[in-house]
PDB file of N, CA and C in Angstrom:
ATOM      1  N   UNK A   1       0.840  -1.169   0.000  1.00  0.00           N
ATOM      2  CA  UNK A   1       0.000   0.000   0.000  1.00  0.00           C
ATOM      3  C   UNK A   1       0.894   1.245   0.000  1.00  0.00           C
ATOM      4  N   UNK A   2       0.392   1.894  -0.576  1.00  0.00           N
ATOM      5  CA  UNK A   2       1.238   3.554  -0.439  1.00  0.00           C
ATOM      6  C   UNK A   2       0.310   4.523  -0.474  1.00  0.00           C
ATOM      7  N   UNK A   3       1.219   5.927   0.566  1.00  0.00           N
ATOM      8  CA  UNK A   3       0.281   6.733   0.796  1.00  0.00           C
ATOM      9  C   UNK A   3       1.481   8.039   0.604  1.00  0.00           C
ATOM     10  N   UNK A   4       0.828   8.699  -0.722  1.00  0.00           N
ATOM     11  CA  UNK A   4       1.780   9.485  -1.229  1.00  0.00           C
ATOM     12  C   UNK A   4       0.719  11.386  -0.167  1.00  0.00           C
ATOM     13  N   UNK A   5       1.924  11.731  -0.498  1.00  0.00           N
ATOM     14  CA  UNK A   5       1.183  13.271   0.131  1.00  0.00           C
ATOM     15  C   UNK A   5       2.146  14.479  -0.319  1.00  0.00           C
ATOM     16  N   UNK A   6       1.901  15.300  -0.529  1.00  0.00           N
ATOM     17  CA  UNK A   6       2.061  16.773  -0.852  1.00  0.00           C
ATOM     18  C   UNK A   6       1.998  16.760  -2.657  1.00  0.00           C
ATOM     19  N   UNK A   7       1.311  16.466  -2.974  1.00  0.00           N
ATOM     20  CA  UNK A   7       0.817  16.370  -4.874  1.00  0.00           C
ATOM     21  C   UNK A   7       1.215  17.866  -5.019  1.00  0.00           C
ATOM     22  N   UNK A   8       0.086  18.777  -4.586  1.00  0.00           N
ATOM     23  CA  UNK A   8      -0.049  19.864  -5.273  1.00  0.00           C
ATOM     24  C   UNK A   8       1.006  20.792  -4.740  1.00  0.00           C
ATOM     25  N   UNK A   9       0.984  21.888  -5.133  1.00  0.00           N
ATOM     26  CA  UNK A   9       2.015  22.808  -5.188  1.00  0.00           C
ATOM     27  C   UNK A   9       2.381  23.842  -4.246  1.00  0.00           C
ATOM     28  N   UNK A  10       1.262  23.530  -3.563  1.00  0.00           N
ATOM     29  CA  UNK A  10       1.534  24.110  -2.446  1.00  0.00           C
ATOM     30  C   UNK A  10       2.638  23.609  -1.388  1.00  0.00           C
ATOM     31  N   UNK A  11       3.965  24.425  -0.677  1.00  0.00           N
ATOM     32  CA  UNK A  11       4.322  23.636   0.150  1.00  0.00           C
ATOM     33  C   UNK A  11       4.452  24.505   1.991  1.00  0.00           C
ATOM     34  N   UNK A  12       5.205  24.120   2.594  1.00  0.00           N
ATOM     35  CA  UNK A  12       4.611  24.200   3.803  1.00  0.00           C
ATOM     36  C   UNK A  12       5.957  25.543   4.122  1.00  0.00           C
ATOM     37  N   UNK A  13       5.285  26.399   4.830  1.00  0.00           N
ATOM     38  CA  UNK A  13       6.449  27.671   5.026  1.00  0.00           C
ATOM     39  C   UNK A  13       7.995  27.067   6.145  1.00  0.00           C
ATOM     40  N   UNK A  14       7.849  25.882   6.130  1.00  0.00           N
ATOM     41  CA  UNK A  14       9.308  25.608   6.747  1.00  0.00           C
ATOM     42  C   UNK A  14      10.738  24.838   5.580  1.00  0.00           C
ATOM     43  N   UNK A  15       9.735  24.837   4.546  1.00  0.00           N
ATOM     44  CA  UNK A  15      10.637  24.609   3.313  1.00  0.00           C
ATOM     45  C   UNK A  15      10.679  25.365   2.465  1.00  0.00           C
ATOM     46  N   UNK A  16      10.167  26.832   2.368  1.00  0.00           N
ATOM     47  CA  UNK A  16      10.354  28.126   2.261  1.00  0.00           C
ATOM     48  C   UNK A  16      10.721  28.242   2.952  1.00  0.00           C
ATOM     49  N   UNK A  17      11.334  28.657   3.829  1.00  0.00           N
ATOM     50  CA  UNK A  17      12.163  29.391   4.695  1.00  0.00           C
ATOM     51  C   UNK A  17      13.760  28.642   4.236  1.00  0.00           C
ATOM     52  N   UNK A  18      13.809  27.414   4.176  1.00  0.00           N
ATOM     53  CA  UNK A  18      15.303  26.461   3.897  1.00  0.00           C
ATOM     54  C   UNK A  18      15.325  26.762   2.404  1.00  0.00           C
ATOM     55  N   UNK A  19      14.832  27.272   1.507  1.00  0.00           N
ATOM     56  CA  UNK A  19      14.745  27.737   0.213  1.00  0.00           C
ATOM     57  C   UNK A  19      15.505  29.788   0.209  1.00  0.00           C
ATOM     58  N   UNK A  20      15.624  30.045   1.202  1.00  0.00           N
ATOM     59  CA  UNK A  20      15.527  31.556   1.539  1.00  0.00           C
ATOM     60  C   UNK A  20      17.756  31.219   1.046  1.00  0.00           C
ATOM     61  N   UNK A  21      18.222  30.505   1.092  1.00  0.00           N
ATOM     62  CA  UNK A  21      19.929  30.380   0.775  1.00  0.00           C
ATOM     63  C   UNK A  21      19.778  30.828  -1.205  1.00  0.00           C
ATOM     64  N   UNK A  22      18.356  30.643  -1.410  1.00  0.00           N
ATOM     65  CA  UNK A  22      18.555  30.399  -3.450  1.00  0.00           C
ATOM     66  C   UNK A  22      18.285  31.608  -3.544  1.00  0.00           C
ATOM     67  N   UNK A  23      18.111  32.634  -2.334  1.00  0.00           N
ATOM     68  CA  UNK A  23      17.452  33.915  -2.950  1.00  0.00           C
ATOM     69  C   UNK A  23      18.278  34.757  -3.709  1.00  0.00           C
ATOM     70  N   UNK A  24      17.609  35.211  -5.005  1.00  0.00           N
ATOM     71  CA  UNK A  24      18.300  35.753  -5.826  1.00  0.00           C
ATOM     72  C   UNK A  24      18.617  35.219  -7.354  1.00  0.00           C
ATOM     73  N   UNK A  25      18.104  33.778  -7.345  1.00  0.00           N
ATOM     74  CA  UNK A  25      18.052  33.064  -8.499  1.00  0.00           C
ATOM     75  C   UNK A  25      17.592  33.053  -9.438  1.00  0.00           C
ATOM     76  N   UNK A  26      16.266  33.464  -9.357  1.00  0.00           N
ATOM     77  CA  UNK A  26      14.989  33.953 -10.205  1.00  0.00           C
ATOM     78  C   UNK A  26      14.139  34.895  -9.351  1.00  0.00           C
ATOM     79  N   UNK A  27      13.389  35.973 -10.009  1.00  0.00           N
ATOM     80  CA  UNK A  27      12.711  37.039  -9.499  1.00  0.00           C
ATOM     81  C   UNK A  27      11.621  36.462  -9.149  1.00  0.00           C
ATOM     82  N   UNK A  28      10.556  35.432  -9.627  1.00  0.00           N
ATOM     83  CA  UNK A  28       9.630  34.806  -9.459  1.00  0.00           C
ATOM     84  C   UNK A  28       9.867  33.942  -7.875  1.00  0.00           C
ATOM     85  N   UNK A  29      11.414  33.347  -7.265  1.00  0.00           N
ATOM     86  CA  UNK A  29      11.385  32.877  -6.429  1.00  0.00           C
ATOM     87  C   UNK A  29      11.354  34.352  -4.981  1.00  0.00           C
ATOM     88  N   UNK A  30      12.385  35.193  -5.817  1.00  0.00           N
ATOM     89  CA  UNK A  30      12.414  36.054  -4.843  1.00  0.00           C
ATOM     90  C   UNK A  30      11.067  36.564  -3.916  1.00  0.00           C
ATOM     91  N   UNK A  31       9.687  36.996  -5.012  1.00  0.00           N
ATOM     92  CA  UNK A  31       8.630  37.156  -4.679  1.00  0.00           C
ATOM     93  C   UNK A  31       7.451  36.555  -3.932  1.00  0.00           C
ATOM     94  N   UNK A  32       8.420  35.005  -4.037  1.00  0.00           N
ATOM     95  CA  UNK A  32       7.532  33.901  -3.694  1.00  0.00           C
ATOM     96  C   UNK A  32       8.273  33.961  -2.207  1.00  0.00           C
ATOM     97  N   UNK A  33       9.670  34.241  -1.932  1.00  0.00           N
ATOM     98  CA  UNK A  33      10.444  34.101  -0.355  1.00  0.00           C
ATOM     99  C   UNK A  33       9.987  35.103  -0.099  1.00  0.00           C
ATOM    100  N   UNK A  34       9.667  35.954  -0.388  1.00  0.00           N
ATOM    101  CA  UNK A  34       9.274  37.427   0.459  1.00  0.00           C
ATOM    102  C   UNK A  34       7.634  37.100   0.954  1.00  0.00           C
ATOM    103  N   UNK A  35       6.620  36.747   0.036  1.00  0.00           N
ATOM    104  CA  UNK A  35       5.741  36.846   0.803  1.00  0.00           C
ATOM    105  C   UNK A  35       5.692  35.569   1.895  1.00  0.00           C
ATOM    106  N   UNK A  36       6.320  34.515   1.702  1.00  0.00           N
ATOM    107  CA  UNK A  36       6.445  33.664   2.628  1.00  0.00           C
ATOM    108  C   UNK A  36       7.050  33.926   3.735  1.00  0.00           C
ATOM    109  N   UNK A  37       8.148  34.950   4.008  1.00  0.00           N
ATOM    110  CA  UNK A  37       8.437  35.542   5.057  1.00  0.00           C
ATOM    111  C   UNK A  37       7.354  36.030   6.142  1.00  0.00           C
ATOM    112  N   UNK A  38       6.976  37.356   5.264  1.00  0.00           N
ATOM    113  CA  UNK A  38       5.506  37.758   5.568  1.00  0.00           C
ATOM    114  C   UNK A  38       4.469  36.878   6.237  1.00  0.00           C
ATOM    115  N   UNK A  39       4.052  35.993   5.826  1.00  0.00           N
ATOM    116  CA  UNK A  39       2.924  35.202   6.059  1.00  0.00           C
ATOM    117  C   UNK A  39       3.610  34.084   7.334  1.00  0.00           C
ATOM    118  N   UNK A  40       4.911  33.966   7.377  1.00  0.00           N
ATOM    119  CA  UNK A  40       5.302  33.108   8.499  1.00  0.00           C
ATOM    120  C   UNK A  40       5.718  33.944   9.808  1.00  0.00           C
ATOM    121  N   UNK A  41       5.547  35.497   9.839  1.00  0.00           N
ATOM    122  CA  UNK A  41       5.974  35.859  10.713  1.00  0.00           C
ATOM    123  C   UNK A  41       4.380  36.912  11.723  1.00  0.00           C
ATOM    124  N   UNK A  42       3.272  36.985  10.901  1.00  0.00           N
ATOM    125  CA  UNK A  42       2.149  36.702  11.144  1.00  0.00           C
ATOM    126  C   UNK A  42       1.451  35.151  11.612  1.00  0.00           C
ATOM    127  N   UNK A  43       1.316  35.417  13.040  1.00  0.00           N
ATOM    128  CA  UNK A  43       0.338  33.931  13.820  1.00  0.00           C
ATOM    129  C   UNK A  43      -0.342  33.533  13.123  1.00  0.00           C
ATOM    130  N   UNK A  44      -1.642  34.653  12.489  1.00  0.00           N
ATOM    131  CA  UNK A  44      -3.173  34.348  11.670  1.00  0.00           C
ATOM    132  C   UNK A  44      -2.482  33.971  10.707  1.00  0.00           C
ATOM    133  N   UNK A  45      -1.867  34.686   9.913  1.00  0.00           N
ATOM    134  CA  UNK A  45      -1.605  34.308   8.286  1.00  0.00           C
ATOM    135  C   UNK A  45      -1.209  32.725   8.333  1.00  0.00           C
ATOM    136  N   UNK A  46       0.079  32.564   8.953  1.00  0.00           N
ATOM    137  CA  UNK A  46       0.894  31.089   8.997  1.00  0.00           C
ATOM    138  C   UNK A  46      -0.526  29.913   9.650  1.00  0.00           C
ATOM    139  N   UNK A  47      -1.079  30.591  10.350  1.00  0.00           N
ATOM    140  CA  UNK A  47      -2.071  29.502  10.549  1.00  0.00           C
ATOM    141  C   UNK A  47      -2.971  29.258   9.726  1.00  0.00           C
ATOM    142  N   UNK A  48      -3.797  30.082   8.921  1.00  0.00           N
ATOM    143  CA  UNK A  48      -4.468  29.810   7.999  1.00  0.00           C
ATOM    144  C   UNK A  48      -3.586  28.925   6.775  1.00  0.00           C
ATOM    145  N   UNK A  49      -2.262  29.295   6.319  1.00  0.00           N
ATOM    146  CA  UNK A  49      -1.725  29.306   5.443  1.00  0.00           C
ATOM    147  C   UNK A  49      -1.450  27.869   5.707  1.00  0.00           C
ATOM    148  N   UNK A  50      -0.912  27.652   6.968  1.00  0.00           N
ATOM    149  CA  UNK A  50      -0.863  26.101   7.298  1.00  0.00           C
ATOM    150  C   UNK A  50      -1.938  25.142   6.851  1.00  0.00           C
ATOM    151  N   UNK A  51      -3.044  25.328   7.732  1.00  0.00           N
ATOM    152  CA  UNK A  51      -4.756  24.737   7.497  1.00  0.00           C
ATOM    153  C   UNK A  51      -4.941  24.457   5.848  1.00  0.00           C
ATOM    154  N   UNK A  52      -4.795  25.862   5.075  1.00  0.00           N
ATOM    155  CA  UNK A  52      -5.199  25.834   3.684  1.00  0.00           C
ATOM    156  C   UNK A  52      -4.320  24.776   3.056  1.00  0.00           C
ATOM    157  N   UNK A  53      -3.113  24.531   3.202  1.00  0.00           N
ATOM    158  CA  UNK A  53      -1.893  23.796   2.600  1.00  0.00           C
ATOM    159  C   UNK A  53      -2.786  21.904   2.727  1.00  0.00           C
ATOM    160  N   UNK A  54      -2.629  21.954   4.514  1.00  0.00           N
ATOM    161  CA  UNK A  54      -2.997  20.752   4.939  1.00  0.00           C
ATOM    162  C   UNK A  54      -4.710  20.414   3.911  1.00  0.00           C
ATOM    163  N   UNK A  55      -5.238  21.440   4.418  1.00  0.00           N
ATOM    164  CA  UNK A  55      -7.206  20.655   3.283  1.00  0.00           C
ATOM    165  C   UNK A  55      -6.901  20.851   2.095  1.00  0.00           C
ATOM    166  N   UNK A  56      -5.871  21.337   1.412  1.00  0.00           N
ATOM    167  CA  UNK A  56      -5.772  21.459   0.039  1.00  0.00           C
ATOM    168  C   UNK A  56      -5.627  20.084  -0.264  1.00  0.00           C
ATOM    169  N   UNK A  57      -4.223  19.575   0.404  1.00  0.00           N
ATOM    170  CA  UNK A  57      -3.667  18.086   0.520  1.00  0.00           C
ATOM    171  C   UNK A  57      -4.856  17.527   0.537  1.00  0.00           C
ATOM    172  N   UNK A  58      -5.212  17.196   1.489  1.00  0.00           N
ATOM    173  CA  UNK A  58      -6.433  15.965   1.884  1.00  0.00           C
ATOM    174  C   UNK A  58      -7.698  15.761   0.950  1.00  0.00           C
ATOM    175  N   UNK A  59      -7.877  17.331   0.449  1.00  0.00           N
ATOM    176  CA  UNK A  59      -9.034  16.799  -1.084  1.00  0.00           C
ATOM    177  C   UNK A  59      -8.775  17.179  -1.844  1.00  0.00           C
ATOM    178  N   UNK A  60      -7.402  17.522  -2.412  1.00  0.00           N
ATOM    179  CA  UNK A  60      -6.866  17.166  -3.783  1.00  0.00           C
ATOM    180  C   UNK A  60      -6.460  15.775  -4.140  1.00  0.00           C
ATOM    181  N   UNK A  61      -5.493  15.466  -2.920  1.00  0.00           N
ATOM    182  CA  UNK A  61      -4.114  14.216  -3.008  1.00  0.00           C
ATOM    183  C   UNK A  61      -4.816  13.250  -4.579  1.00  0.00           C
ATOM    184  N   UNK A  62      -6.123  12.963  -3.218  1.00  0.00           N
ATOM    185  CA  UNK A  62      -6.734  11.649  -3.983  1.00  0.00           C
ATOM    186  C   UNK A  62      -6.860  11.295  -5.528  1.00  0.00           C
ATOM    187  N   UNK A  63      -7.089  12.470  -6.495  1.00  0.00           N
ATOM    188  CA  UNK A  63      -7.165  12.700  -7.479  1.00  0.00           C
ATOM    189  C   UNK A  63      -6.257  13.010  -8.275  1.00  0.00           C
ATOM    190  N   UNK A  64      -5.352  13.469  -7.841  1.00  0.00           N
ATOM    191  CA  UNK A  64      -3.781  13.589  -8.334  1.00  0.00           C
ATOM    192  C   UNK A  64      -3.142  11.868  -8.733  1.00  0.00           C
ATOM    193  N   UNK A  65      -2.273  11.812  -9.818  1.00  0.00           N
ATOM    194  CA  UNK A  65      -1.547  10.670  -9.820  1.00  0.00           C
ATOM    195  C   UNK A  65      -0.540  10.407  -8.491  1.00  0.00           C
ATOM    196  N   UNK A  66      -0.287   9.678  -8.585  1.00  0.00           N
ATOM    197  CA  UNK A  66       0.844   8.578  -7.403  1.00  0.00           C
ATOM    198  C   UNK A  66       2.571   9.612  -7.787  1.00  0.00           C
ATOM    199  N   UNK A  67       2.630   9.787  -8.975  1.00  0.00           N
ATOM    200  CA  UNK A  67       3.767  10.429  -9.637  1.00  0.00           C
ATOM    201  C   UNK A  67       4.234  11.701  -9.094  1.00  0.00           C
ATOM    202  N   UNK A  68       2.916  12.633  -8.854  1.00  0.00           N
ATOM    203  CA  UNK A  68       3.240  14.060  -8.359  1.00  0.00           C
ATOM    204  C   UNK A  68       3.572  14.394  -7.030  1.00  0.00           C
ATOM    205  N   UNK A  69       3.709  13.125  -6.312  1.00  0.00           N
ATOM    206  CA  UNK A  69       3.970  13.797  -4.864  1.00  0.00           C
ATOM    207  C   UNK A  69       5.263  13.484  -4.490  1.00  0.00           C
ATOM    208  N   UNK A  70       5.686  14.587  -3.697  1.00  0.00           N
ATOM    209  CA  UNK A  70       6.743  14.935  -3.176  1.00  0.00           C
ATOM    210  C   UNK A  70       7.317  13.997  -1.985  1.00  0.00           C
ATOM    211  N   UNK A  71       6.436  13.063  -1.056  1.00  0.00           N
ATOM    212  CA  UNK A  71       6.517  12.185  -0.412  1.00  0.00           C
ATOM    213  C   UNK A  71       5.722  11.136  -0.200  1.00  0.00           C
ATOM    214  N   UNK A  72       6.500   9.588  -0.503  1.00  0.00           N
ATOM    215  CA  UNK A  72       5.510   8.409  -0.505  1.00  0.00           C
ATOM    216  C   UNK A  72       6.306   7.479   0.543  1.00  0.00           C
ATOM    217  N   UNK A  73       5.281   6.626   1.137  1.00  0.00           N
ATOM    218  CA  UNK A  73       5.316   6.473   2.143  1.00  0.00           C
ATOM    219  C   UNK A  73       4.687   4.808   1.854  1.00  0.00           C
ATOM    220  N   UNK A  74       5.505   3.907   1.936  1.00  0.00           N
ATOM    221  CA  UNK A  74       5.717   2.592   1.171  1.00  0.00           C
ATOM    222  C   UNK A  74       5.042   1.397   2.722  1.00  0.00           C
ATOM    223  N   UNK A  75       4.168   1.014   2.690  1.00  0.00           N
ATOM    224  CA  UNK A  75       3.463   0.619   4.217  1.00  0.00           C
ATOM    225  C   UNK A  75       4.022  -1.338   3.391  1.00  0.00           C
ATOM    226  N   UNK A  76       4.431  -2.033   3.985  1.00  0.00           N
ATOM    227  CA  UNK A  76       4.254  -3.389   3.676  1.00  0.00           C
ATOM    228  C   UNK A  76       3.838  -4.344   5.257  1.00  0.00           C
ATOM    229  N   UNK A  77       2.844  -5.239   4.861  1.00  0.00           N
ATOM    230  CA  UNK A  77       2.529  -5.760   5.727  1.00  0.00           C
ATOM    231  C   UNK A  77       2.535  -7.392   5.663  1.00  0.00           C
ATOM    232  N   UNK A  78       3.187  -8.227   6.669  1.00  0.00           N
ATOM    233  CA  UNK A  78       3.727  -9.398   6.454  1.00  0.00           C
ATOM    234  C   UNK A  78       2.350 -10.359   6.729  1.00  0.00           C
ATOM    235  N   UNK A  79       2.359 -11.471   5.659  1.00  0.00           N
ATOM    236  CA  UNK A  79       0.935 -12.025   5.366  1.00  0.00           C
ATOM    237  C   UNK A  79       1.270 -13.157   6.418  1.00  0.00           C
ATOM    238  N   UNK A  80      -0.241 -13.440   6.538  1.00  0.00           N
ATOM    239  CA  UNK A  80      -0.412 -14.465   7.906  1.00  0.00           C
ATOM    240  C   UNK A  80      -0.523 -15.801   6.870  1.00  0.00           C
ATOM    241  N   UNK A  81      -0.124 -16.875   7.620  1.00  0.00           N
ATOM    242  CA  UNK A  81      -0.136 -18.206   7.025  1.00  0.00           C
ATOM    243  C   UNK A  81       0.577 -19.420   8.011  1.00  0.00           C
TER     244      UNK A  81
END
């Protein structure tokens, strides 16, 4: 069984923040570390921003292929006999 998770594109502001060393690479990232700054140094924002990330996950994942996620999680279970 496998249980893949983070499909969509959203990711979680503590891997933005470990992304904050590339700043300067592309202007599109720059804009993307800045407001993630922003939003992680606001309680409300980072909490919503958290919540939204997490229910995005949970009713997108399912519908997404097995291919797009960023972490899978390989369960094997030893058969009785």
């Amino acid at each position: 069984m496998y249980r893949a998770s983070n499909k969509t594109p959203l990711v979680h502001l503590p891997m933005l923040q470990w992304m904050m060393a590339y700043r300067g690479k592309s202007r599109w990232l720059d804009m993307t570390l800045t407001l993630a700054s922003g939003v992680s140094q606001s309680g409300l924002l980072n909490q919503t921003y958290t919540a939204a990330v997490t229910l995005m996950d949970d009713l997108v994942e399912p519908f997404l292929p097995l291919d797009q996620a960023r972490y899978l999680l390989a369960v094997c279970r030893k058969g009785t006999s």
